[in-house]
PDB file of N, CA and C in Angstrom:
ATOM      1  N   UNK A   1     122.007  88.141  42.915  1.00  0.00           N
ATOM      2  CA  UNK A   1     120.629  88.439  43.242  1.00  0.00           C
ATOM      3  C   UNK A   1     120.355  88.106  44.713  1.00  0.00           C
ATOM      4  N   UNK A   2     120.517  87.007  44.973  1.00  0.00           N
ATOM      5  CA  UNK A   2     120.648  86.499  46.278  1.00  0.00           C
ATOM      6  C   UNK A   2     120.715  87.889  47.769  1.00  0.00           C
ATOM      7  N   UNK A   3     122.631  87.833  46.940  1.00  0.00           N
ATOM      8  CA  UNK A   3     123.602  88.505  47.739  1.00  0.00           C
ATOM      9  C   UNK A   3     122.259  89.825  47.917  1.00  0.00           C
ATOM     10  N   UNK A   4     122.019  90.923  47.472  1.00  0.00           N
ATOM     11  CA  UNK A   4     121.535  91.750  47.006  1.00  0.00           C
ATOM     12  C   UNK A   4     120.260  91.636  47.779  1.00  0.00           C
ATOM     13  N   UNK A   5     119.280  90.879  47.647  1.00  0.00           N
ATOM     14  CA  UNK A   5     118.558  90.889  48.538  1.00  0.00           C
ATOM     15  C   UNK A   5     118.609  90.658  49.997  1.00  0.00           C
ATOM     16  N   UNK A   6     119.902  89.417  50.140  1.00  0.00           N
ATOM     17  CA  UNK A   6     119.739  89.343  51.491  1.00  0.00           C
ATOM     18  C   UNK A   6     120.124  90.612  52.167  1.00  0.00           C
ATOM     19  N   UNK A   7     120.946  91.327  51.737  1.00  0.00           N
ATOM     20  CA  UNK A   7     121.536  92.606  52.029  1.00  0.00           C
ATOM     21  C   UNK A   7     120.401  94.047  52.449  1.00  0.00           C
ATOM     22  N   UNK A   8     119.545  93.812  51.660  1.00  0.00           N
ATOM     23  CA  UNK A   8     117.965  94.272  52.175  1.00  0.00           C
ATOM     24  C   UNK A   8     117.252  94.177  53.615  1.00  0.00           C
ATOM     25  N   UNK A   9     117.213  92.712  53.459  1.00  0.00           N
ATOM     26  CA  UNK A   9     116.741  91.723  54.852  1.00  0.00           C
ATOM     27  C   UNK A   9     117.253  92.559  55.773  1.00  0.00           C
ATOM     28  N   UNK A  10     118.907  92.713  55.967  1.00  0.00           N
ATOM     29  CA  UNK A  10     119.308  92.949  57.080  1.00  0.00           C
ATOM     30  C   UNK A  10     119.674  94.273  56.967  1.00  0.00           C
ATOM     31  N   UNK A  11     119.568  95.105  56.388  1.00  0.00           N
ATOM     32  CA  UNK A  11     119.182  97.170  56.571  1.00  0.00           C
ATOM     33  C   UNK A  11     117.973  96.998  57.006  1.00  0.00           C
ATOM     34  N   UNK A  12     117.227  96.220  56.580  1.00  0.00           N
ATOM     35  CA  UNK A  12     115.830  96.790  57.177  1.00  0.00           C
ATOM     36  C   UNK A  12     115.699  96.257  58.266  1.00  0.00           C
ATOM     37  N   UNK A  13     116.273  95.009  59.055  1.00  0.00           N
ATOM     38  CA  UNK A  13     116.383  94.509  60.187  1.00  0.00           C
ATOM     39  C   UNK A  13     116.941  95.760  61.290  1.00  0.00           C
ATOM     40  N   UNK A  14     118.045  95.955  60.881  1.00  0.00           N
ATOM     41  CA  UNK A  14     119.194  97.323  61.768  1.00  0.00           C
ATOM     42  C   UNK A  14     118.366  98.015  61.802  1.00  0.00           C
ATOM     43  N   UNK A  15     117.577  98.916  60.711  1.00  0.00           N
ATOM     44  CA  UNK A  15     116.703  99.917  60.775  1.00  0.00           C
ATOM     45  C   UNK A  15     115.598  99.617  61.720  1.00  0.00           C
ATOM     46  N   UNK A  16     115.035  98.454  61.952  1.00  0.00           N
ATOM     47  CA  UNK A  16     113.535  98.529  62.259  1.00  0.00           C
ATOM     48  C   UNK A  16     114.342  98.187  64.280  1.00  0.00           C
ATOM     49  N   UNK A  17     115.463  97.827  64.329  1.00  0.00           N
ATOM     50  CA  UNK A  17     115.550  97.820  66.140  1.00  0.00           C
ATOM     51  C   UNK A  17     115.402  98.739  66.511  1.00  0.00           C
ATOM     52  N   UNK A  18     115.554 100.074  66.481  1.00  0.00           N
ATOM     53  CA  UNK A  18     115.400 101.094  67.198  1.00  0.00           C
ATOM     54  C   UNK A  18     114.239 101.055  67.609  1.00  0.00           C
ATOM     55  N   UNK A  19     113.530 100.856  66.875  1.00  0.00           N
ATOM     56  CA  UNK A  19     112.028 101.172  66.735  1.00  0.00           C
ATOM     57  C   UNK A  19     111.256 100.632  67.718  1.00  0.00           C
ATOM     58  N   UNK A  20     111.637  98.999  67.713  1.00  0.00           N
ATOM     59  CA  UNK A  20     111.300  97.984  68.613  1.00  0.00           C
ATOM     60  C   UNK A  20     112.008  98.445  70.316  1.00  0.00           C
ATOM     61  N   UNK A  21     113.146  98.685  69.922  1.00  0.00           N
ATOM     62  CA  UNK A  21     113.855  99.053  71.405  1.00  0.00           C
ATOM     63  C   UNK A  21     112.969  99.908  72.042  1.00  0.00           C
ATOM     64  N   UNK A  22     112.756 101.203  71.560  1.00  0.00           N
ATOM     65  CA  UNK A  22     111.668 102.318  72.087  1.00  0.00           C
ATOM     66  C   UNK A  22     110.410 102.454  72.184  1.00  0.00           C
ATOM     67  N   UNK A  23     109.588 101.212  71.744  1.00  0.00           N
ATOM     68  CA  UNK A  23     108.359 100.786  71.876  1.00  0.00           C
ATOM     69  C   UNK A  23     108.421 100.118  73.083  1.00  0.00           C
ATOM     70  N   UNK A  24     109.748  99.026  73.696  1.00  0.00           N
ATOM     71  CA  UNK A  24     109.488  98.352  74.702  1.00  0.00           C
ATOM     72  C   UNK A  24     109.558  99.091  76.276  1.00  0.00           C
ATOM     73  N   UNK A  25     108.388  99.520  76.944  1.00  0.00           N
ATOM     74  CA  UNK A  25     108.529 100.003  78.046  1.00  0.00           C
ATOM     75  C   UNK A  25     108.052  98.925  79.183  1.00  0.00           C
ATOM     76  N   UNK A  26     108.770  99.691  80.572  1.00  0.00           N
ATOM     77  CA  UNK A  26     108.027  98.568  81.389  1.00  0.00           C
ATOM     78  C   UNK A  26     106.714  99.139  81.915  1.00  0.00           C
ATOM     79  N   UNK A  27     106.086  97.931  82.732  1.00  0.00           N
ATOM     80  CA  UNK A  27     104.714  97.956  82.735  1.00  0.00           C
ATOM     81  C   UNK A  27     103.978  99.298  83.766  1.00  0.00           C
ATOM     82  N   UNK A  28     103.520 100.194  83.689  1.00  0.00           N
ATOM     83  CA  UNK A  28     103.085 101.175  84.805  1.00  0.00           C
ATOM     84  C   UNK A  28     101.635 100.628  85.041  1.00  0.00           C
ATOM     85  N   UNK A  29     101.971 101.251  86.663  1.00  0.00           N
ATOM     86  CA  UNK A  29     100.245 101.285  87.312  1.00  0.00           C
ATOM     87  C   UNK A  29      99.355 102.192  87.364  1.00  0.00           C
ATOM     88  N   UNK A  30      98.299 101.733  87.207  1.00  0.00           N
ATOM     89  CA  UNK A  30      97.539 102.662  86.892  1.00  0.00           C
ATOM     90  C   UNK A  30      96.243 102.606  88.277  1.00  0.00           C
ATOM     91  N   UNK A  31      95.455 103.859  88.017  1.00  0.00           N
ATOM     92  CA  UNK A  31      94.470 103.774  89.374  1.00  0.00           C
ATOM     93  C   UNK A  31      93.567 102.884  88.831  1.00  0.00           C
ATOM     94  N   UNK A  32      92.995 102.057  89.985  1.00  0.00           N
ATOM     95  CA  UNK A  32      91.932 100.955  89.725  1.00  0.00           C
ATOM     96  C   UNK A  32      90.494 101.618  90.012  1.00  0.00           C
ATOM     97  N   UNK A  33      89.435 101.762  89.547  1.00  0.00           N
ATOM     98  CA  UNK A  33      88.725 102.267  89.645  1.00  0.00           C
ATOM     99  C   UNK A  33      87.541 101.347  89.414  1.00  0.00           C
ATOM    100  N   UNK A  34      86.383 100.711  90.658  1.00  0.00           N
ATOM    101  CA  UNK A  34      85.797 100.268  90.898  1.00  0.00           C
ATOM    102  C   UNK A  34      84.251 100.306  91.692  1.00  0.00           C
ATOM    103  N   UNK A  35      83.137  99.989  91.366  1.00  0.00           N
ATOM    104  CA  UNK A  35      81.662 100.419  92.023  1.00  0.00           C
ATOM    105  C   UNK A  35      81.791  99.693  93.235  1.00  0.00           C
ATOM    106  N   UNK A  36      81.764 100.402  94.515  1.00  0.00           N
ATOM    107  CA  UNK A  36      81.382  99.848  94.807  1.00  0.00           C
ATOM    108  C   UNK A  36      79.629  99.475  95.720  1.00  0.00           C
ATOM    109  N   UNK A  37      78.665  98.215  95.934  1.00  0.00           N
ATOM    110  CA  UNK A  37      77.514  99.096  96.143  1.00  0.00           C
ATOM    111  C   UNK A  37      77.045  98.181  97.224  1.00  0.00           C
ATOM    112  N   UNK A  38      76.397  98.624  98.113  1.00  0.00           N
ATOM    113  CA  UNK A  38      75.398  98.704  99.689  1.00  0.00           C
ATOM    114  C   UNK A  38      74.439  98.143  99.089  1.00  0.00           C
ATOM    115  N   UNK A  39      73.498  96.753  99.033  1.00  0.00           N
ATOM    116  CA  UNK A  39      72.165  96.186  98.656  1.00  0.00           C
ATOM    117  C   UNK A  39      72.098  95.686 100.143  1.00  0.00           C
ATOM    118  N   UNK A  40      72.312  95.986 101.376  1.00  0.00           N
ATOM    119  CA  UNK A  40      72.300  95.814 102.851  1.00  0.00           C
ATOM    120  C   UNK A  40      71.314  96.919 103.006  1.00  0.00           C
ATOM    121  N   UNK A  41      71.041  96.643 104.705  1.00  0.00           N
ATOM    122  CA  UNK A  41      70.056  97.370 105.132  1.00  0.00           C
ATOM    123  C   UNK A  41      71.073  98.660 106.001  1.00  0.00           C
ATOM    124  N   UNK A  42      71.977  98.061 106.478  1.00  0.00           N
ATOM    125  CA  UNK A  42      73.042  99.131 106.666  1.00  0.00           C
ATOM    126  C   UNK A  42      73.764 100.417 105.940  1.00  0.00           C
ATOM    127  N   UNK A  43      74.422 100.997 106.866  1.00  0.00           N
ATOM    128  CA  UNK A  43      75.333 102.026 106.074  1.00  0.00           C
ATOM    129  C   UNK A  43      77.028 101.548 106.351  1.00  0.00           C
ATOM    130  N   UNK A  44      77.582 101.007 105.280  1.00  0.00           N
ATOM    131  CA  UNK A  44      79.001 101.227 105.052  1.00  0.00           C
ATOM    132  C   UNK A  44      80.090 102.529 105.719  1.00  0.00           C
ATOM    133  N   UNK A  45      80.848 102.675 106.148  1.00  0.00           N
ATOM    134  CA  UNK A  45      81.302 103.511 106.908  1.00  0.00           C
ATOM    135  C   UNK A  45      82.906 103.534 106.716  1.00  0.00           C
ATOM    136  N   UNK A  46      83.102 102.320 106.675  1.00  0.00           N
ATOM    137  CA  UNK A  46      84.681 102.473 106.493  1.00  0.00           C
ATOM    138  C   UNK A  46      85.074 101.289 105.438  1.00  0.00           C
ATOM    139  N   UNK A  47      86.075 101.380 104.313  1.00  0.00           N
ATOM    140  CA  UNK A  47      86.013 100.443 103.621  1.00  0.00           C
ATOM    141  C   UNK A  47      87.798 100.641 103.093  1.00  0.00           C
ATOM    142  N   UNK A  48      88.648  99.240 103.477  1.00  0.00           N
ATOM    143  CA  UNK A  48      89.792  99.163 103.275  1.00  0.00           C
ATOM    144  C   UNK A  48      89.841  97.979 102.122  1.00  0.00           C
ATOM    145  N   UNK A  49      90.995  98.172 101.325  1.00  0.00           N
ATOM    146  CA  UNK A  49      91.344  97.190 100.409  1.00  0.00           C
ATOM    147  C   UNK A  49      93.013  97.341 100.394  1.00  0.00           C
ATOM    148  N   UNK A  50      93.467  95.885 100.739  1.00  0.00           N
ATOM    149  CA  UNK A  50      95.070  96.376 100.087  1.00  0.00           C
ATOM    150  C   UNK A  50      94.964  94.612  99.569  1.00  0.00           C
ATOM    151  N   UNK A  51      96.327  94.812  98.628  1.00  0.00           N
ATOM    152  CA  UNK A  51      97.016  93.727  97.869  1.00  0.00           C
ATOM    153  C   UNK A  51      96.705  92.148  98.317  1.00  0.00           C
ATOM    154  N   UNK A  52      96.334  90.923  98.332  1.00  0.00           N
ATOM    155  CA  UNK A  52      96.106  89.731  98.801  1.00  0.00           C
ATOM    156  C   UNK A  52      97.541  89.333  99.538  1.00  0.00           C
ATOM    157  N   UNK A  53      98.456  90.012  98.483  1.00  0.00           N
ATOM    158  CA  UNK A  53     100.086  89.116  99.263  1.00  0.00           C
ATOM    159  C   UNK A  53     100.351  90.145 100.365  1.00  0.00           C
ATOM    160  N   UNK A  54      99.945  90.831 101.009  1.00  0.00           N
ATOM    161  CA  UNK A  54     100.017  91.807 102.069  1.00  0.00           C
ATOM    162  C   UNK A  54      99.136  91.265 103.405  1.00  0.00           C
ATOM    163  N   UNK A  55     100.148  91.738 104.347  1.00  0.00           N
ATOM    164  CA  UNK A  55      99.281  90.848 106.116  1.00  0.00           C
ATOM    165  C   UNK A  55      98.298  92.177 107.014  1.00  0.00           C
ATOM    166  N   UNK A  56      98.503  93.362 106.451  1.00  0.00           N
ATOM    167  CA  UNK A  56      97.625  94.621 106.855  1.00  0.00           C
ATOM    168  C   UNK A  56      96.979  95.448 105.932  1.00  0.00           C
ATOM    169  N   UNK A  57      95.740  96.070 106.585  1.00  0.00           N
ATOM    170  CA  UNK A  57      94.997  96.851 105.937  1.00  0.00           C
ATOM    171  C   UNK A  57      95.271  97.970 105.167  1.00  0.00           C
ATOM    172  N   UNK A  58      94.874  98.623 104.056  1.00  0.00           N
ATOM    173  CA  UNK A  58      95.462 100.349 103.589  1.00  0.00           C
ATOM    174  C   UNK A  58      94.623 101.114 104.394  1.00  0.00           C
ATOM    175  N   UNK A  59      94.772 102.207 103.750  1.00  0.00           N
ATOM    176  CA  UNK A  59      93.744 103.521 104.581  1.00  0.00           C
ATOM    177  C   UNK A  59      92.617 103.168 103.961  1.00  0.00           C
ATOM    178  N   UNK A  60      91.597 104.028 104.787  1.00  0.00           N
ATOM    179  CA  UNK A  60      90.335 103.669 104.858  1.00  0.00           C
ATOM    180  C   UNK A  60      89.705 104.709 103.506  1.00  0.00           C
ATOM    181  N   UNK A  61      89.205 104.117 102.550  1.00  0.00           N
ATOM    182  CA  UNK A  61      89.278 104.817 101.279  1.00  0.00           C
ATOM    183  C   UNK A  61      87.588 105.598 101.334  1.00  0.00           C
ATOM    184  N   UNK A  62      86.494 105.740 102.424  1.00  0.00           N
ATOM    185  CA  UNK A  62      85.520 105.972 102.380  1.00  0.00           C
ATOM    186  C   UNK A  62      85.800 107.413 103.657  1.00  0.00           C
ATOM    187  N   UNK A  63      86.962 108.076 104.009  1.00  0.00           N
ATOM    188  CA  UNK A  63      87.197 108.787 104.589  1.00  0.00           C
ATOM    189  C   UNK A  63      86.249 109.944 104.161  1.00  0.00           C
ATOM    190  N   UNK A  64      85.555 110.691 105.467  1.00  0.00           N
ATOM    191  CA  UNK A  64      84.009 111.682 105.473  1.00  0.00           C
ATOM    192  C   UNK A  64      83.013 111.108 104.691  1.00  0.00           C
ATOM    193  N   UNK A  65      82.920 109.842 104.140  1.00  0.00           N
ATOM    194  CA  UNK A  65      81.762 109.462 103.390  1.00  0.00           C
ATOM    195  C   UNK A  65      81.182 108.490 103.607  1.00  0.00           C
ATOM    196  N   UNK A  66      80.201 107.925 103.845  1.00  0.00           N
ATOM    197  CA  UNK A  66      79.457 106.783 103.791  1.00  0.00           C
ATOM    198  C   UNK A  66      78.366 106.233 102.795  1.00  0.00           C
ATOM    199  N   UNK A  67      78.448 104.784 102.740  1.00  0.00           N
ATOM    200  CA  UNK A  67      77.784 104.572 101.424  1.00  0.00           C
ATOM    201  C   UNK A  67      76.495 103.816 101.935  1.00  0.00           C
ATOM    202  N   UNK A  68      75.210 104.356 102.257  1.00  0.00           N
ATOM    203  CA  UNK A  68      73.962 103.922 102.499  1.00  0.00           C
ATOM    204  C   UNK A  68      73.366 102.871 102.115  1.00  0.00           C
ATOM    205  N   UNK A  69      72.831 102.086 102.640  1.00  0.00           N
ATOM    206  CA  UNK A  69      71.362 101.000 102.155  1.00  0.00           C
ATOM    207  C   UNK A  69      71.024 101.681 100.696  1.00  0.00           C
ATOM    208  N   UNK A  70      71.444 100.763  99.630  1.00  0.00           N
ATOM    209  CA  UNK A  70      70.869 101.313  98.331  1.00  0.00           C
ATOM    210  C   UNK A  70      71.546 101.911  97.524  1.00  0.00           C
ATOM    211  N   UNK A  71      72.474 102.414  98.523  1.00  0.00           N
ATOM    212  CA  UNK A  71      73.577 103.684  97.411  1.00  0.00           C
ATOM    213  C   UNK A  71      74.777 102.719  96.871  1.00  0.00           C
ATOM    214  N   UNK A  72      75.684 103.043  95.946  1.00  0.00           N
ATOM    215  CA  UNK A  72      76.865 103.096  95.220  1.00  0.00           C
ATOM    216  C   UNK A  72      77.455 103.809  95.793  1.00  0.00           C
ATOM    217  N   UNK A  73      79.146 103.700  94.985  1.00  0.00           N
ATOM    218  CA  UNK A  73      79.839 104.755  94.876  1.00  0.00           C
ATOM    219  C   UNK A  73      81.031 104.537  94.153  1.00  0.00           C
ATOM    220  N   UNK A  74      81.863 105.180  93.278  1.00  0.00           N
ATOM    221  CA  UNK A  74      83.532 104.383  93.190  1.00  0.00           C
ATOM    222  C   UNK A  74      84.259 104.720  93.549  1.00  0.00           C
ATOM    223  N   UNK A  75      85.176 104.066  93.670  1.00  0.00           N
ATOM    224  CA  UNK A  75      86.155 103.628  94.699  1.00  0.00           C
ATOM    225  C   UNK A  75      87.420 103.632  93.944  1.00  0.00           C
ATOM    226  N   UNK A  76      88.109 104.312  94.241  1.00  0.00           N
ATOM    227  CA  UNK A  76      89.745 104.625  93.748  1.00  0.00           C
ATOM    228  C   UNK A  76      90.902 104.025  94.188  1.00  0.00           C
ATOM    229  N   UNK A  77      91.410 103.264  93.827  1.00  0.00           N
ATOM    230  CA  UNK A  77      92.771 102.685  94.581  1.00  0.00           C
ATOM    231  C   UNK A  77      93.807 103.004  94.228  1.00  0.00           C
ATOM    232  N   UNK A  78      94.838 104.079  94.410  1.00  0.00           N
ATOM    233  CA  UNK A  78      96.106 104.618  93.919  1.00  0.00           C
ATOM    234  C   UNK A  78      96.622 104.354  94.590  1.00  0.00           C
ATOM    235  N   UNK A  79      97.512 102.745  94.688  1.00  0.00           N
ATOM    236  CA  UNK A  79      98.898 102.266  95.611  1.00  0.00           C
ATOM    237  C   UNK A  79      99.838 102.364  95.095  1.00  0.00           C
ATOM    238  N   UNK A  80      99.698 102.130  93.340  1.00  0.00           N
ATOM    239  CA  UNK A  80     100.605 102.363  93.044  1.00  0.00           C
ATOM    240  C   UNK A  80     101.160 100.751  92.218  1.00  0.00           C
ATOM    241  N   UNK A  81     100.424 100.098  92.525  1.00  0.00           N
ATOM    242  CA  UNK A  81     100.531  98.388  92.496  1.00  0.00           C
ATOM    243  C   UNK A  81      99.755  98.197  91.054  1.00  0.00           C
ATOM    244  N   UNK A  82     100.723  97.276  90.528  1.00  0.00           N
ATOM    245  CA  UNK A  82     100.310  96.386  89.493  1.00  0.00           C
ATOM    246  C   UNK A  82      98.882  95.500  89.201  1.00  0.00           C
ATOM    247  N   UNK A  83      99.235  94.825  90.487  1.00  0.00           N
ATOM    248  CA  UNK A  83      98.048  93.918  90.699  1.00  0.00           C
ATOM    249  C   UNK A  83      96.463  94.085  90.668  1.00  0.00           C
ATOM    250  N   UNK A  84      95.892  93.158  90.282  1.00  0.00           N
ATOM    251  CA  UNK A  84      94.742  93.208  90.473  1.00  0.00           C
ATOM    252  C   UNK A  84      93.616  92.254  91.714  1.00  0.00           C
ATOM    253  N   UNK A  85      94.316  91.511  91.959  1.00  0.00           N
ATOM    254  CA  UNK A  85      94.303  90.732  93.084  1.00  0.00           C
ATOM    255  C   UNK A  85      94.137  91.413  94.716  1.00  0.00           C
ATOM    256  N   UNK A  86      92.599  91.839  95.463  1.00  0.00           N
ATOM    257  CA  UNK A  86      92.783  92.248  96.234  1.00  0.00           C
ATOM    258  C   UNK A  86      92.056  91.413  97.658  1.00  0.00           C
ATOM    259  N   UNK A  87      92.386  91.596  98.775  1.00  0.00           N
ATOM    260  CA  UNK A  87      91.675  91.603  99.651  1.00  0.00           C
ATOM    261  C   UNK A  87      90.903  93.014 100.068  1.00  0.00           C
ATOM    262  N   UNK A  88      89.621  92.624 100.660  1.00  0.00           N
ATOM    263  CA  UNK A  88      88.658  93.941 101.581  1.00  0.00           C
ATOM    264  C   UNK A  88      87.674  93.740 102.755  1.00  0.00           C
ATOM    265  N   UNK A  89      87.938  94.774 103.508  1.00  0.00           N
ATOM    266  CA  UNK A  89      87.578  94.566 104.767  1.00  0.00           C
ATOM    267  C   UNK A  89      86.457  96.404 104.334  1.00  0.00           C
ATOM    268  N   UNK A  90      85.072  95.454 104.847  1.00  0.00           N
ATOM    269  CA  UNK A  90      84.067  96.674 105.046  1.00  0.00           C
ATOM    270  C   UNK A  90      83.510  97.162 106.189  1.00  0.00           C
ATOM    271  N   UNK A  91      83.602  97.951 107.102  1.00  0.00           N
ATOM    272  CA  UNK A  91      83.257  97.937 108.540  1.00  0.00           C
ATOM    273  C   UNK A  91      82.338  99.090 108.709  1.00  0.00           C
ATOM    274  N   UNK A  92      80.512  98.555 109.296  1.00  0.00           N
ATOM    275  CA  UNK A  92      79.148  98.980 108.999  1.00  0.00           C
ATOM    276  C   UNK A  92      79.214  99.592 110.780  1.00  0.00           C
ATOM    277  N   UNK A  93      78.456 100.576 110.134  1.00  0.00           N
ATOM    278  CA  UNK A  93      77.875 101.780 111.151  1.00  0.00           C
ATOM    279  C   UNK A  93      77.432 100.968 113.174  1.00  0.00           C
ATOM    280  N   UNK A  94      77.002  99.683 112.679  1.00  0.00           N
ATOM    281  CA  UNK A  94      76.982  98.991 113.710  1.00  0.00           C
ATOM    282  C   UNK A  94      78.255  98.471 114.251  1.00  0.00           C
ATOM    283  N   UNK A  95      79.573  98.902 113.573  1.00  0.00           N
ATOM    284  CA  UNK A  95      80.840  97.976 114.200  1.00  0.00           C
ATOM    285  C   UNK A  95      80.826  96.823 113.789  1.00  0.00           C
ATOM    286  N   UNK A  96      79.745  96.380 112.888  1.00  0.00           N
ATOM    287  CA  UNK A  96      80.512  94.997 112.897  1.00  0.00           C
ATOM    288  C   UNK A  96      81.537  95.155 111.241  1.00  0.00           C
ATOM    289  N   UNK A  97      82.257  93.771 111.100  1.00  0.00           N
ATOM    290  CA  UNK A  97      82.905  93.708 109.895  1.00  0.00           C
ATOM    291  C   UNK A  97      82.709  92.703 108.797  1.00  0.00           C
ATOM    292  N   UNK A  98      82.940  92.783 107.427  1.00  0.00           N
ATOM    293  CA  UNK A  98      83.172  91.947 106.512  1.00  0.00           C
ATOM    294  C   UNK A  98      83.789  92.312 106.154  1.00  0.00           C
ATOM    295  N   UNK A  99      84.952  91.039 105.320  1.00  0.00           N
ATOM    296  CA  UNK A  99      85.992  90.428 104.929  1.00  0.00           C
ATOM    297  C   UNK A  99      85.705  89.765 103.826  1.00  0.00           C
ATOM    298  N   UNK A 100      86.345  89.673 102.607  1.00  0.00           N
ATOM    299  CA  UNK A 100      86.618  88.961 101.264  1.00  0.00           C
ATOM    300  C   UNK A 100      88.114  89.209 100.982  1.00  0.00           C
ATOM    301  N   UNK A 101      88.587  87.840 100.217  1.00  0.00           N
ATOM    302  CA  UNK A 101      89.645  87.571 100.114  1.00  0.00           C
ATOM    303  C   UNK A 101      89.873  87.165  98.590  1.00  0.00           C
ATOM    304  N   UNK A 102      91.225  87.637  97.899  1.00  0.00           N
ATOM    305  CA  UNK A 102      91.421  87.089  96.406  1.00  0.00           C
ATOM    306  C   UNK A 102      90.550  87.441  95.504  1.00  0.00           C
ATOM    307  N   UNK A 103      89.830  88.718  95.487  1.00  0.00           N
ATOM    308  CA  UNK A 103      89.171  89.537  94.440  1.00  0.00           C
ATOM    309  C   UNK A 103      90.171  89.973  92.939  1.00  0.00           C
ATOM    310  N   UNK A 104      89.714  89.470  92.048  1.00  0.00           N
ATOM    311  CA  UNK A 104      90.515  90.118  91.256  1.00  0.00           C
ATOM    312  C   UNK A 104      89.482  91.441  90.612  1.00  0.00           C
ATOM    313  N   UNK A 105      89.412  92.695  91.356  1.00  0.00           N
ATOM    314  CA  UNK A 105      88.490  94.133  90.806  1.00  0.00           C
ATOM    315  C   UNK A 105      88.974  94.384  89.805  1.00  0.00           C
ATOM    316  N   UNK A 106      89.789  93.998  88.801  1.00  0.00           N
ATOM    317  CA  UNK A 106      90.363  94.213  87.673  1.00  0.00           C
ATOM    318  C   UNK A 106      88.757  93.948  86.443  1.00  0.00           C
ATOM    319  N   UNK A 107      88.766  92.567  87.092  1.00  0.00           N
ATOM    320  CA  UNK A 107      87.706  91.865  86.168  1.00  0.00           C
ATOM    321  C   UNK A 107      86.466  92.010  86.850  1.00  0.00           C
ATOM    322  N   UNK A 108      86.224  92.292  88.148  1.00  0.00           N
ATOM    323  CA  UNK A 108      84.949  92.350  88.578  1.00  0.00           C
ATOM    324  C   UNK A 108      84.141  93.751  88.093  1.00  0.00           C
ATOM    325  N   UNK A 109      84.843  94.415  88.136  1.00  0.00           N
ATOM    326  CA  UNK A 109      84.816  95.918  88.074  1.00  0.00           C
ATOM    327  C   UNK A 109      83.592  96.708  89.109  1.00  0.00           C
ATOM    328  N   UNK A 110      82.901  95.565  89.976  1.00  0.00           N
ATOM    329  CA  UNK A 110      82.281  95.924  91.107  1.00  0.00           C
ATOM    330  C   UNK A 110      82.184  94.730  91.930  1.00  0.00           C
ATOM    331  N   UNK A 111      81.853  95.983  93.176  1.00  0.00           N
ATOM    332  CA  UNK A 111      81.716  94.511  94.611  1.00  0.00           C
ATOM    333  C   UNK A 111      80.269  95.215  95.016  1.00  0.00           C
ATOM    334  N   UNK A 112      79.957  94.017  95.103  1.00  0.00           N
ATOM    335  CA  UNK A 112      78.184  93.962  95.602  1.00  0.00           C
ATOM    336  C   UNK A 112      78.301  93.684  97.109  1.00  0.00           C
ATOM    337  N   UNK A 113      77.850  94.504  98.229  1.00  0.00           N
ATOM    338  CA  UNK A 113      77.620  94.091  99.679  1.00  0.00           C
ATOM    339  C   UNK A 113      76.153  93.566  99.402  1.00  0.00           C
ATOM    340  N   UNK A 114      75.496  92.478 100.304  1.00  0.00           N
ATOM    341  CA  UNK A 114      74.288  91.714 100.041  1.00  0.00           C
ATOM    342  C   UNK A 114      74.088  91.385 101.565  1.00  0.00           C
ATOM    343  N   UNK A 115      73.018  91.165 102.436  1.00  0.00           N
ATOM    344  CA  UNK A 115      72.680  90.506 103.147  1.00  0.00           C
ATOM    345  C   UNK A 115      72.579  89.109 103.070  1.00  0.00           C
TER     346      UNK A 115
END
C-alpha cells in the first residue's frame, strides 16, 4: 500500500515540473506610466527623469509640450528598466530648475510640482 502510493507522489511530482519549469519566466519591463501635475504659477517646459543609480539625465519627455499653471498630464517612461526608483529634473519657462531625488513613481503614481 505504502509502495503504491508513494509511487503516485512521485508521477505526479515528474508530471507537475514541466509545468512549473514553463510558468517560471524572467522578470520584463514594463512602461511606467505616471501624472504628472503643475499646482505652480509657472509653465513646465522640459521634464527629465532617469534611474537614481544613473549620474545623467534621459531625454526630455515633455518634447513640443508644456504643462501649464493648473494643468496635468502623463508621463511615459519606456527605458526599458525594471526599477521604480527615479530621480527628476523639471526645468520652468523662466530657466530656472527643480530637482527630486529617490522617487519611487511605482507607488506614487503622481508627482505634484507646488510652490
Amino acid at each position: 500500500m505504502f509502495h503504491r502510493s508513494f509511487h503516485h507522489v512521485i508521477v505526479a511530482t515528474v508530471l507537475s515540473l514541466p509545468i512549473v519549469s514553463l510558468s517560471v519566466q524572467p522578470a520584463q519591463a514594463e512602461d511606467l506610466n505616471f501624472t504628472l501635475k503643475n499646482q505652480t504659477s509657472g509653465t513646465l517646459v522640459e521634464f527629465y527623469v532617469e534611474s537614481s543609480d544613473q549620474n545623467n539625465w534621459g531625454s526630455n519627455l515633455l518634447v513640443g509640450q508644456n504643462i501649464k499653471a493648473g494643468e496635468s498630464g502623463v508621463v511615459t517612461i519606456a527605458d526599458g528598466k525594471t526599477t521604480c526608483v527615479y530621480d527628476i529634473l523639471g526645468v520652468w519657462a523662466d530657466g530656472s530648475k527643480t530637482e527630486d531625488y529617490k522617487l519611487n513613481l511605482c507607488e506614487l503614481g503622481s508627482y505634484t510640482y507646488t510652490e
